[in-house]
Protein backbone atom coordinates (compact mmCIF):
# COMPACT_ATOMS: atom_id res chain seq x y z
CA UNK A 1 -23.99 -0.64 -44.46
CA UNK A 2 -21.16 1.72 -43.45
CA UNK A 3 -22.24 4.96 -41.64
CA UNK A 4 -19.67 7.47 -40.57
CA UNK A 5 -19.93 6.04 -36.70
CA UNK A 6 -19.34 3.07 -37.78
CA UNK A 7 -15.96 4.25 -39.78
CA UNK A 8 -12.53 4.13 -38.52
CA UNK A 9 -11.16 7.89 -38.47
CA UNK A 10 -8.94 8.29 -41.44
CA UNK A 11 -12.56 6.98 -43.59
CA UNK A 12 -14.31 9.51 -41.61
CA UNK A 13 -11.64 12.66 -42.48
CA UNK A 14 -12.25 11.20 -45.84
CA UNK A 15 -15.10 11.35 -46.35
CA UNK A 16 -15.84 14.78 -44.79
CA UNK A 17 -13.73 16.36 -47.30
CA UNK A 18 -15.26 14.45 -50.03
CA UNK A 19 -18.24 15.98 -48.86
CA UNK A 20 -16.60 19.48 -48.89
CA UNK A 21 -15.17 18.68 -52.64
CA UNK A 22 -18.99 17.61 -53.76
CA UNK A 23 -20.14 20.89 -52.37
CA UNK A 24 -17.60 22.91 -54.55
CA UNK A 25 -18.08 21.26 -57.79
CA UNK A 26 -21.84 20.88 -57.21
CA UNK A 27 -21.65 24.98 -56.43
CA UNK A 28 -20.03 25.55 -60.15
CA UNK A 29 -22.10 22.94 -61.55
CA UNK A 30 -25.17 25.63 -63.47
CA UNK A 31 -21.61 27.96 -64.43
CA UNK A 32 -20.67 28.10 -67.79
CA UNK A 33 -16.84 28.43 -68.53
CA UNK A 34 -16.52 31.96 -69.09
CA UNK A 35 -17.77 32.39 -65.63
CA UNK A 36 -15.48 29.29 -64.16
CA UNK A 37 -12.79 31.38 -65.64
CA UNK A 38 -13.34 34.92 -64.85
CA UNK A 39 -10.72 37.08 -63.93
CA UNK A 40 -11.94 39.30 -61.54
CA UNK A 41 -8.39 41.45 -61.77
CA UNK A 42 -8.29 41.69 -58.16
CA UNK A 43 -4.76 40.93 -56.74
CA UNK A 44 -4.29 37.57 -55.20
CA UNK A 45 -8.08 36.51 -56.07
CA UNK A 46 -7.78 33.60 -58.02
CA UNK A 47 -10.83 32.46 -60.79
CA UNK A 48 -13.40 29.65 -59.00
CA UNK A 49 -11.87 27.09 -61.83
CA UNK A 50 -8.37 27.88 -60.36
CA UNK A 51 -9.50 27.60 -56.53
CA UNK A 52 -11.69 24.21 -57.31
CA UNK A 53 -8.61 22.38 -59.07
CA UNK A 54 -5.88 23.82 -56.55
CA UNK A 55 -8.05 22.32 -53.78
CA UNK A 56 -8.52 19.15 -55.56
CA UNK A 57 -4.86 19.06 -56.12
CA UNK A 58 -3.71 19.47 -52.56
CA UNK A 59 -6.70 16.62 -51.33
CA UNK A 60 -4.91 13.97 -53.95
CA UNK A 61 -1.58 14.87 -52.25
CA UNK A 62 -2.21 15.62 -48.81
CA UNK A 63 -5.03 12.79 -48.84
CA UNK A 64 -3.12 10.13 -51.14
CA UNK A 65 0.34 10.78 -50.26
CA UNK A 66 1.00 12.48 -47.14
CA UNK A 67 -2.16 10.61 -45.35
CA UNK A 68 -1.89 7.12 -46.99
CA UNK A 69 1.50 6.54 -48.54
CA UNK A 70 0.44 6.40 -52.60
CA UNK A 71 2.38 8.57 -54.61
CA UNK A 72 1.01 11.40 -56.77
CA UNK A 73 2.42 13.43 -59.16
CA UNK A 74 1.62 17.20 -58.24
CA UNK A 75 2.54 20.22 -60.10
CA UNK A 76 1.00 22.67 -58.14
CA UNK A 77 2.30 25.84 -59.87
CA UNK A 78 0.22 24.61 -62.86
CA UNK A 79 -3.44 24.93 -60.80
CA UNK A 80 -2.85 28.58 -60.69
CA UNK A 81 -2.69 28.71 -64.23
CA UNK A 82 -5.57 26.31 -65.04
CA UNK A 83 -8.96 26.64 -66.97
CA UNK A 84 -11.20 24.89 -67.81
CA UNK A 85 -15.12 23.24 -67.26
CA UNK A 86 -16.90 21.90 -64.62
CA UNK A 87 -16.73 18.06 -66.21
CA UNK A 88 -13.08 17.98 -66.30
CA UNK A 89 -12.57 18.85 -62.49
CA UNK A 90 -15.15 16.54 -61.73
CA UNK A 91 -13.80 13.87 -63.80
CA UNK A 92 -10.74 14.95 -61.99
CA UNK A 93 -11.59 14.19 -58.77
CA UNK A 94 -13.26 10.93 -59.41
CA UNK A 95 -10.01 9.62 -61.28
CA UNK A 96 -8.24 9.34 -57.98
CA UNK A 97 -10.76 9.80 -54.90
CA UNK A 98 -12.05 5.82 -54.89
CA UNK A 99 -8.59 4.92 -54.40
CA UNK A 100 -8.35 7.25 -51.63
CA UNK A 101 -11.48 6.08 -49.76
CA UNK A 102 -9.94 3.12 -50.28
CA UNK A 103 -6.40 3.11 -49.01
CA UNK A 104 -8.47 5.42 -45.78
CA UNK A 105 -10.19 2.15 -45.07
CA UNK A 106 -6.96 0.30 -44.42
CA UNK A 107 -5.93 3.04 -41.81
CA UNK A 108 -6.78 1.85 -38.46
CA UNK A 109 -7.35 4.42 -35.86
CA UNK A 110 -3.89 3.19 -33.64
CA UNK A 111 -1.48 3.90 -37.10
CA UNK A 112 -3.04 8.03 -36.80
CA UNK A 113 -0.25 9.04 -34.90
CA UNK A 114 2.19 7.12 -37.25
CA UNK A 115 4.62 9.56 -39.13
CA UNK A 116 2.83 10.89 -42.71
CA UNK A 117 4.75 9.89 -46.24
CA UNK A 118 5.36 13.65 -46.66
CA UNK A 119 9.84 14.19 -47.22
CA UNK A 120 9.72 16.76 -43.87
CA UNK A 121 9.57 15.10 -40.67
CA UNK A 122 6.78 15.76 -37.86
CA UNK A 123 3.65 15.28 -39.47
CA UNK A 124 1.27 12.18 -38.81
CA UNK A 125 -0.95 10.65 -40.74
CA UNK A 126 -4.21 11.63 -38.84
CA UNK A 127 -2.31 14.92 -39.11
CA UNK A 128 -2.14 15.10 -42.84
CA UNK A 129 -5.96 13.33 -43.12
CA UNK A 130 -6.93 16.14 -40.80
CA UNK A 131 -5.28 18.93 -43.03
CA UNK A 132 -7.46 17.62 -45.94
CA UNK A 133 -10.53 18.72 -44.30
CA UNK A 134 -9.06 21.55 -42.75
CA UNK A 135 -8.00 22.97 -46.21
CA UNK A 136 -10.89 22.08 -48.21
CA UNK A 137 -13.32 24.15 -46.31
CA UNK A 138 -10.89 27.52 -46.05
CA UNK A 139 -11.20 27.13 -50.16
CA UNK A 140 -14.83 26.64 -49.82
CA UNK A 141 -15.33 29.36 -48.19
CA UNK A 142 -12.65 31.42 -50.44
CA UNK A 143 -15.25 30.04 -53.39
CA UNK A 144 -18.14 30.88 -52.12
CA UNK A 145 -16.76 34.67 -51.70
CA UNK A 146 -15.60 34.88 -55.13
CA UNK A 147 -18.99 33.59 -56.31
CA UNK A 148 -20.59 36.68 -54.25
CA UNK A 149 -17.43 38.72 -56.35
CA UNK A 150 -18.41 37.74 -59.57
CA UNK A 151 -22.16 37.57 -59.15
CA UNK A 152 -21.40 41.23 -58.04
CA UNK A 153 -19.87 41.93 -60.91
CA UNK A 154 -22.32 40.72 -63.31
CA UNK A 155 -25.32 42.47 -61.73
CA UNK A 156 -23.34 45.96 -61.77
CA UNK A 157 -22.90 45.59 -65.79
CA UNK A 158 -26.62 44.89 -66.35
C-alpha cells in the first residue's frame, strides 16, 4: 500500500493536484451544460467549463512535460474558447493523468532540482511539479467564486 509518506515527492505534488482536479470536476459534477457554459459577461471572468479545461490543460503540460519530460500537445488559446460537459473534461483528465502518476513515480527526490523539459532555462523539475499544485488551487478558488457569480445570478432572476 502506497500512502503519501511513503511517496517520493514528485508522486506526492502529483497527487495533491490530482486531488485539487477531483475537487473541480466533482464541484461541476450536479451542473448541467448551460450552466458549465454561462457567460456571466463580466470582463476577464471566464465560464467554469473554460476555467476547469484551462487548468486541466496547464496540469498535462506543466505536469507531463515540464515536470517529467513526455511531450504534450497544448493549444492553450483554444481552452478559452471551449464548451462543453462535465464527462468530456473528466474523460479528459483521465486520458492522460495515469501516465502522469506514472512517469511521477520514476522521479526520485535527488533528480527535483534537475533542470525541467520546458524550452526556457531555470526551471526544475520539483519546480514545475510544484507549479502544478500551485496553479490548480488559484483556479479552484477562481471556480469556486464564479460558482458564487452564477449561483448569484440565478437566484436574482427567480
Amino acid at each position: 500500500l502506497i500512502t503519501m509518506q511513503n511517496m517520493g515527492e514528485a508522486s506526492r505534488l502529483v497527487q495533491m493536484t490530482d486531488q485539487l482536479l477531483s475537487e473541480i470536476l466533482d464541484s461541476l459534477a450536479d451542473m448541467s451544460k448551460d450552466t458549465l457554459n454561462m457567460d456571466l459577461d463580466i470582463p476577464e471572468v471566464n465560464s467554469l467549463y473554460v476555467l476547469a479545461r484551462h487548468v486541466l490543460g496547464s496540469v498535462e503540460e506543466w505536469g507531463l512535460y515540464f515536470g517529467t519530460g513526455h511531450q504534450v500537445q497544448r493549444d492553450r488559446d483554444s481552452e478559452f474558447m471551449a464548451s462543453g460537459k462535465i464527462n468530456e473534461l473528466v474523460e479528459y483528465k483521465n486520458s492522460w493523468m495515469p501516465l502522469l502518476h506514472a512517469r511521477a513515480s520514476k522521479i526520485d527526490d535527488s533528480q527535483l532540482n534537475n533542470e525541467s523539459w520546458r524550452p526556457e532555462s531555470g526551471l526544475s523539475i520539483g519546480d514545475a511539479l510544484l507549479h502544478t499544485v500551485d496553479h490548480t488551487a488559484v483556479h479552484l478558488g477562481h471556480l469556486q467564486l464564479t460558482k458564487q457569480l452564477i449561483e448569484h445570478q440565478v437566484i436574482r432572476r427567480l
